[in-house]
Protein backbone atom coordinates (compact mmCIF):
# COMPACT_ATOMS: atom_id res chain seq x y z
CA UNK A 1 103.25 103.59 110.52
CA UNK A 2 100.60 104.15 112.76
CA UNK A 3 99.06 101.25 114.87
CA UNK A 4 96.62 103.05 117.06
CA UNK A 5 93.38 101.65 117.13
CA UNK A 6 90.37 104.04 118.31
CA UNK A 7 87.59 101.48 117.36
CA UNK A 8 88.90 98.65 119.29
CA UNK A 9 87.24 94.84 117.59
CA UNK A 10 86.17 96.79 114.31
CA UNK A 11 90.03 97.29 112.66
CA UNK A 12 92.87 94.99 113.44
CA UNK A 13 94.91 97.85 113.40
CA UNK A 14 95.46 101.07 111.10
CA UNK A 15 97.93 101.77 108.75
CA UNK A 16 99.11 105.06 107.56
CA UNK A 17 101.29 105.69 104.06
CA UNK A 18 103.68 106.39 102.91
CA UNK A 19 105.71 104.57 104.97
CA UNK A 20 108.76 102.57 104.18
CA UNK A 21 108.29 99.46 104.95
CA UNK A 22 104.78 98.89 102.39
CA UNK A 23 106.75 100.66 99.86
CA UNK A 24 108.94 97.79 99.89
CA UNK A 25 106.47 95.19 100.36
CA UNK A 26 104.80 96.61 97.25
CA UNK A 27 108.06 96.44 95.20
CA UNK A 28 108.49 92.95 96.39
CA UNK A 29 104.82 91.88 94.83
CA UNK A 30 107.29 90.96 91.41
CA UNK A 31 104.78 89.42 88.32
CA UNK A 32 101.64 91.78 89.73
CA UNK A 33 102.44 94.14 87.25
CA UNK A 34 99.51 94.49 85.63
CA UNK A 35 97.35 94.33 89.15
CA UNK A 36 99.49 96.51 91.15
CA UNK A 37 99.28 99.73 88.45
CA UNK A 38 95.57 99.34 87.74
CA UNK A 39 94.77 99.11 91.32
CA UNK A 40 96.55 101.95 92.57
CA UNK A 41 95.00 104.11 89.70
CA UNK A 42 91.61 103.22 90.34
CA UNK A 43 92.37 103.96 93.98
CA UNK A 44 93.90 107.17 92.92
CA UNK A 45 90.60 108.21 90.99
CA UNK A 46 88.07 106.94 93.44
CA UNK A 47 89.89 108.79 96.96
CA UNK A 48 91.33 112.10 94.65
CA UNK A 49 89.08 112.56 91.99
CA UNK A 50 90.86 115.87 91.38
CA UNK A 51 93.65 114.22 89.92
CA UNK A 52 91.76 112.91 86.84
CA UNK A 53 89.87 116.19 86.64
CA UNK A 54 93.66 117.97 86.04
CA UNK A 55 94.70 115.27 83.92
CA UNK A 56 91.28 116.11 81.87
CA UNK A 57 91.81 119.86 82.03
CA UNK A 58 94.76 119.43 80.38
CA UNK A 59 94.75 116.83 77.96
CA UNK A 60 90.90 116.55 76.98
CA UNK A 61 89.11 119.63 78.37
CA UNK A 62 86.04 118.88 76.44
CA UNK A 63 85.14 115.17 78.36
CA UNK A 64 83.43 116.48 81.44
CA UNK A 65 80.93 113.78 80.44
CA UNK A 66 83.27 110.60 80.54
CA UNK A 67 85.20 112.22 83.19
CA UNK A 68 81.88 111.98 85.68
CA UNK A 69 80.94 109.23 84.85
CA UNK A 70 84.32 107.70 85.41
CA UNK A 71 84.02 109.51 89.06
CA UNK A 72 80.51 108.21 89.65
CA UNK A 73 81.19 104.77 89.84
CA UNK A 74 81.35 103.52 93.22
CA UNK A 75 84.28 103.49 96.03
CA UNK A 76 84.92 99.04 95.94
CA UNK A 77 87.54 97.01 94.24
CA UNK A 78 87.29 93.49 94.32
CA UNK A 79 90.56 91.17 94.32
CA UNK A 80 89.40 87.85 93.58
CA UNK A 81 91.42 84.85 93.11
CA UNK A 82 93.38 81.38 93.81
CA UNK A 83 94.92 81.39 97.17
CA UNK A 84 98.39 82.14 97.89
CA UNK A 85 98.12 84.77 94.61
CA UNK A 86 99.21 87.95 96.49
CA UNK A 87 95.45 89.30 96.76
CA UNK A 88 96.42 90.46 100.45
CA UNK A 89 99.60 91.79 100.19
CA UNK A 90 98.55 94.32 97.39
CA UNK A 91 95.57 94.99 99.48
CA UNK A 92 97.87 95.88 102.70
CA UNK A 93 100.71 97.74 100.82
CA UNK A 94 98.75 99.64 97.65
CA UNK A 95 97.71 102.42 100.02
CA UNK A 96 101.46 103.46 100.10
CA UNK A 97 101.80 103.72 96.13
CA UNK A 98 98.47 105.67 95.84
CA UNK A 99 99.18 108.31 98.81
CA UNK A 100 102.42 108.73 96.58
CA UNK A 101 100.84 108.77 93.16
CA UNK A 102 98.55 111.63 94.49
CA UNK A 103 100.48 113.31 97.55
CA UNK A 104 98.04 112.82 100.07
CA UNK A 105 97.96 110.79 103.26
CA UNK A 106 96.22 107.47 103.27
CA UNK A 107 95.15 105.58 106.48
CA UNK A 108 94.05 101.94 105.69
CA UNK A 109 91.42 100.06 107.86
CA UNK A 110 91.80 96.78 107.84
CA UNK A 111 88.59 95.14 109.08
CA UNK A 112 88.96 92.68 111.83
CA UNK A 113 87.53 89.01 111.55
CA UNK A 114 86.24 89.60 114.81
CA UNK A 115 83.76 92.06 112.50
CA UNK A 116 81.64 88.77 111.77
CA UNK A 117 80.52 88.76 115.23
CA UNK A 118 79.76 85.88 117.72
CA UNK A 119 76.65 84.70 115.65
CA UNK A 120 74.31 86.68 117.70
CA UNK A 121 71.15 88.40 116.49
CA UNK A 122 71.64 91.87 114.70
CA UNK A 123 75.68 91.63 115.68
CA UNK A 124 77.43 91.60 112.57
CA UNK A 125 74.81 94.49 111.19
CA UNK A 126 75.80 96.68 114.03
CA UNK A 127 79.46 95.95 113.38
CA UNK A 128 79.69 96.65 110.05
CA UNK A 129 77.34 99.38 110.28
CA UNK A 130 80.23 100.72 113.19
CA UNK A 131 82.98 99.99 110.68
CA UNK A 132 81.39 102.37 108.11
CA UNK A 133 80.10 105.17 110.16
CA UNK A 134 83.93 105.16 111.52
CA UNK A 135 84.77 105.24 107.93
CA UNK A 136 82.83 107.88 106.66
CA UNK A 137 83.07 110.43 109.93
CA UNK A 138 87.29 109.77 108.70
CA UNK A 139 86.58 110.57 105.24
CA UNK A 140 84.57 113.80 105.84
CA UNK A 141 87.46 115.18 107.59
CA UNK A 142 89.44 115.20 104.68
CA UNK A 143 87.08 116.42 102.24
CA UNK A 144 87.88 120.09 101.81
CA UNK A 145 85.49 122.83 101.17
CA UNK A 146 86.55 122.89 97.44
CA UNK A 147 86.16 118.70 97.17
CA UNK A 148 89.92 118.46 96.88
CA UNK A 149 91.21 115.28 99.42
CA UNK A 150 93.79 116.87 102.44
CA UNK A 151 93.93 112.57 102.64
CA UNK A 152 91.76 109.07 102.13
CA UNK A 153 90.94 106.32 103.92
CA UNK A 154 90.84 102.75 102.61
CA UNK A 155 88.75 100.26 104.25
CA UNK A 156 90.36 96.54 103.53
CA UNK A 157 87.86 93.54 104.23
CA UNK A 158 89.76 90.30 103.76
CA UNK A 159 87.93 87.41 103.25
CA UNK A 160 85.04 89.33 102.10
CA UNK A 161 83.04 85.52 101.38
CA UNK A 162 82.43 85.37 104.64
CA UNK A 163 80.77 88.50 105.20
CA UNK A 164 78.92 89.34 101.73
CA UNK A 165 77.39 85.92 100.90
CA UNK A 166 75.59 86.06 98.39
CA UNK A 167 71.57 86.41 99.62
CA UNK A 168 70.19 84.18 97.31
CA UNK A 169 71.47 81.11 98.91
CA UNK A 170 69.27 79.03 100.37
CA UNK A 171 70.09 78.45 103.38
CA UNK A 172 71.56 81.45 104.17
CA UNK A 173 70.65 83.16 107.51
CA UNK A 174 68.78 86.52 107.44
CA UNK A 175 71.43 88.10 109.94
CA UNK A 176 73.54 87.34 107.28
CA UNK A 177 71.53 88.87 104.69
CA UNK A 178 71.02 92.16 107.19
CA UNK A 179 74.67 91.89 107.49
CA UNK A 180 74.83 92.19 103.49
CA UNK A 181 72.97 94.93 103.36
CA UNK A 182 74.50 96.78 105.80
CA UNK A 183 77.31 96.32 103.08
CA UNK A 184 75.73 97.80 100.56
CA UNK A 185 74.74 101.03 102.22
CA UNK A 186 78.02 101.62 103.78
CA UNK A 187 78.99 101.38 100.05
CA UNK A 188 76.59 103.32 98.85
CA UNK A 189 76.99 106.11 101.75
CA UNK A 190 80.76 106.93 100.53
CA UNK A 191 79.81 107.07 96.99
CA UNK A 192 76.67 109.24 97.70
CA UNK A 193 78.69 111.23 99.56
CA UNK A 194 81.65 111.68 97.13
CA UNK A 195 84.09 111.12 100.82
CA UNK A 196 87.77 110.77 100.23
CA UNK A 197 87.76 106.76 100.89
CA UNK A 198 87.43 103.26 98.73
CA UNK A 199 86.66 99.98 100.18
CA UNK A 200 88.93 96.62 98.90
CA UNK A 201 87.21 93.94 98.91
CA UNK A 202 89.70 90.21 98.64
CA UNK A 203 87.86 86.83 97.92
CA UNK A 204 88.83 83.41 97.01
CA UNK A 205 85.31 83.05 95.71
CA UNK A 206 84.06 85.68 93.77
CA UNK A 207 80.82 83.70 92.64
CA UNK A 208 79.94 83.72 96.35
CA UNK A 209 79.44 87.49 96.69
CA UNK A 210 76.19 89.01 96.22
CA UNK A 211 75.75 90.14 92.82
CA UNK A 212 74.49 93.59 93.96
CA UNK A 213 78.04 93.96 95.93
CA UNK A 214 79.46 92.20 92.28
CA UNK A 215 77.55 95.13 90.41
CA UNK A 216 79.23 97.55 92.17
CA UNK A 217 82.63 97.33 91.85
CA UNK A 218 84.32 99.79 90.30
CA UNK A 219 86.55 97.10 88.80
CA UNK A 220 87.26 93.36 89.63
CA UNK A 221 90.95 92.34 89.26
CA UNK A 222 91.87 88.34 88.67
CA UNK A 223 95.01 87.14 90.35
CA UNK A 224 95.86 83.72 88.98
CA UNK A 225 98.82 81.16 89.72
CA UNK A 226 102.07 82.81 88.32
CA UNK A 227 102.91 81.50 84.43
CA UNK A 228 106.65 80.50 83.77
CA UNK A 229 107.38 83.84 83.29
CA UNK A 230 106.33 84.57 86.34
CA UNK A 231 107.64 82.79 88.56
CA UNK A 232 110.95 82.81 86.52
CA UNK A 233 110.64 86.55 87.16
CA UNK A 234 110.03 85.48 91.19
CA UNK A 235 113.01 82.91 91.12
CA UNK A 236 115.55 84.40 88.81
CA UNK A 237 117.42 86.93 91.20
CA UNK A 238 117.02 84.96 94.58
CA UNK A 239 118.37 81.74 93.54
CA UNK A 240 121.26 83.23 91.59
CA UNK A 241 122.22 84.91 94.32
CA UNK A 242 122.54 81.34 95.76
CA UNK A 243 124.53 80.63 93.03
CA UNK A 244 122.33 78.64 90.52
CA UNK A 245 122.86 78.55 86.74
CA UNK A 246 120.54 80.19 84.52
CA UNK A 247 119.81 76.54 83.06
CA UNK A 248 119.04 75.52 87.04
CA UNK A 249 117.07 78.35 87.37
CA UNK A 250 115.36 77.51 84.00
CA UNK A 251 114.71 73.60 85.68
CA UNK A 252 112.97 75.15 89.06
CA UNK A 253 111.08 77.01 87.08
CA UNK A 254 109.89 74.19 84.94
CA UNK A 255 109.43 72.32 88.32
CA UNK A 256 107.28 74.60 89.73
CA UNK A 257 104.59 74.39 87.35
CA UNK A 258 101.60 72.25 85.60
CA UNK A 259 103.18 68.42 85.61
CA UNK A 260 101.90 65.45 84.88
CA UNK A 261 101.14 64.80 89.15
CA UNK A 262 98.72 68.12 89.09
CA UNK A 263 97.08 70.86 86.66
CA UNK A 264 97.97 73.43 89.18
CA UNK A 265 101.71 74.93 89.67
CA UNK A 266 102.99 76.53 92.72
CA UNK A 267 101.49 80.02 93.60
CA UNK A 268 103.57 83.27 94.41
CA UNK A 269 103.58 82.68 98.23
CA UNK A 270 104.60 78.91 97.70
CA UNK A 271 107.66 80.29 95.78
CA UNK A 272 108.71 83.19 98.21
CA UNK A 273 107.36 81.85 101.29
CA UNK A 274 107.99 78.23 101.31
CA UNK A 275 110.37 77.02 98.60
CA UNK A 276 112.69 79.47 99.11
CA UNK A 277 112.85 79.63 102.82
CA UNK A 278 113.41 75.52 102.91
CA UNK A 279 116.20 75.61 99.98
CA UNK A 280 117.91 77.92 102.54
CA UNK A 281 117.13 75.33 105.67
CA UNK A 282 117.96 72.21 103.67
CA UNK A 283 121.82 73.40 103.21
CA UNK A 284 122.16 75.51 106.62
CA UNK A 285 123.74 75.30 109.16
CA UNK A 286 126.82 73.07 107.49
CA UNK A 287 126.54 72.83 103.68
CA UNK A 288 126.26 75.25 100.82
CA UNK A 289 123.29 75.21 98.59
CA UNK A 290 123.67 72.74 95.84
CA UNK A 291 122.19 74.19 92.17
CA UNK A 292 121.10 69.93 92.02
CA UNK A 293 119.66 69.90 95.15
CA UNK A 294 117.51 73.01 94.67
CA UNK A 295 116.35 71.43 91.34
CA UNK A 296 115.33 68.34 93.67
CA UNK A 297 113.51 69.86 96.31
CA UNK A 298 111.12 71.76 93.84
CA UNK A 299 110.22 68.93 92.38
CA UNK A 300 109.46 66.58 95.63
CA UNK A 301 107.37 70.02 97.40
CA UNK A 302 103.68 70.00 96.44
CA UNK A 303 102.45 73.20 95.92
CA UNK A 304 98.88 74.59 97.24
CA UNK A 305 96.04 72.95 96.41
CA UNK A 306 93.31 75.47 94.63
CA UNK A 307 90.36 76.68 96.64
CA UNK A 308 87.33 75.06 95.41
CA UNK A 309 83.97 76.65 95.05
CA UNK A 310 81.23 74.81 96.56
């Protein structure tokens, strides 16, 4: 993993796959299923369109058509949903399943919050602007004569709300709406361009972003609050590895979701980053865990509240 950083404020670091430890970050993301496969092939086709094109060649040789029109959609994938719902993690550890899927290297760009700038005029359009030319100059590097990727870059922007507010709002500021624009043509400048790179977008609020960033997505992925079989598929092999009964199991499960104190269950990182971490503290240092106790604890712990939309 590489953690130089040649564009010191724009990136908070970058990451390059495969590596080892995102590979088992990404395994870890359990009841993402459906996100974590249709994210890293939509990666795959949008930083190595060549792979399609083979898959094409072989399969369906006469859908040129559909096939370009597939690859002409352009390089952004929005995650967008409740907090805690393992929007991030995907974000920070797909890069390691796509560079696999399509044998290339894959350096990820995580855009630093610093990127929103100190509220200064015409900042946060030069810093975006910077984040993008550094970007594409990447990308191009990788593009080979024949259009086949030697590698891809993926540029992550977390808490993309902040930055790509939607322009109709009122009261928005027009550095922000320079700043949203910027946006758009770094957007558009890798698509145009047909550059080895995608841009992953993660929002709590998806109705804040501008609908022209909206309308360009090549897909939008939903991450909700896990169902019970979700989060019985979290909590099954951790807690009987602590020695809990399949019917104890089946009560933390039950525990952890909609009751009669709150329409909202626990979310994945409430499970694997809180519950489980303080069922382990509540019996260490002197007692072992207790399949009773565990039940009891997941029902006193209130999970996350949901981000609300203004």
């Amino acid at each position: 993993m590489a953690n130089s950083n040649q564009n010191s404020g724009l990136f908070e670091r970058a990451i390059t796959y495969p590596d080892i430890d995102p590979q088992e970050r990404f395994s870890r993301l359990v009841g993402l299923e459906e996100q974590k496969s249709r994210l890293t092939k939509i990666l795959g086709l949008l930083v190595n369109p060549n792979g399609i094109q083979a898959w094409s060649n072989k399969f369906h040789p006469q859908a040129n058509k559909i096939i370009n029109t597939i690859l002409s959609r352009p390089p952004l994938v929005v995650l967008a949903g409740d907090v805690g719902s393992g929007k991030t993690e995907l974000a920070e550890t797909v890069g390691d399943a796509v560079a696999r899927q399509e044998k290339i290297d894959i350096t990820l760009f995580p855009l630093s919050l610093s990127a929103r700038g100190q509220g200064r005029v015409g900042e946060m359009t030069q810093l975006l602007s910077s984040a993008f030319d550094h970007t594409v100059s990447e990308a191009k590097k990788l593009k080979g004569a024949d259009g086949r990727s030697r590698g891809a870059i993926i540029l992550l922007v977390d808490e993309a709300d902040a930055l790509a507010q939607s322009r109709e709002t009122s009261q928005m500021h027009h550095e922000d709406k320079a700043g949203v624009n910027a946006f758009i043509r770094g957007i558009d400048r890798i698509g145009n361009g047909r550059l080895p790179a995608a841009v992953i977008m993660c929002t709590n609020r998806l109705g804040a972003l501008d609908p022209a960033i909206r309308r360009r997505a090549a897909d939008i992925l939903a991450f909700r609050r896990p169902n019970d079989k979700q989060r019985h598929t979290v909590l099954d092999s951790p807690l009987k590895s602590l020695g809990l009964s399949d019917l104890e199991i089946q009560e933390v499960v039950k525990a952890t979701g909609n009751n009669g104190e709150q329409s909202y269950g626990f979310t994945f990182s409430d499970l694997t980053q809180r519950l489980i971490p303080r069922i382990v503290l509540d019996a260490y240092p002197d007692n072992p865990i207790s399949g009773k106790r565990v039940v009891l604890i997941a029902h006193k712990m209130k999970p996350t509240p949901p981000f609300k939309e203004n």
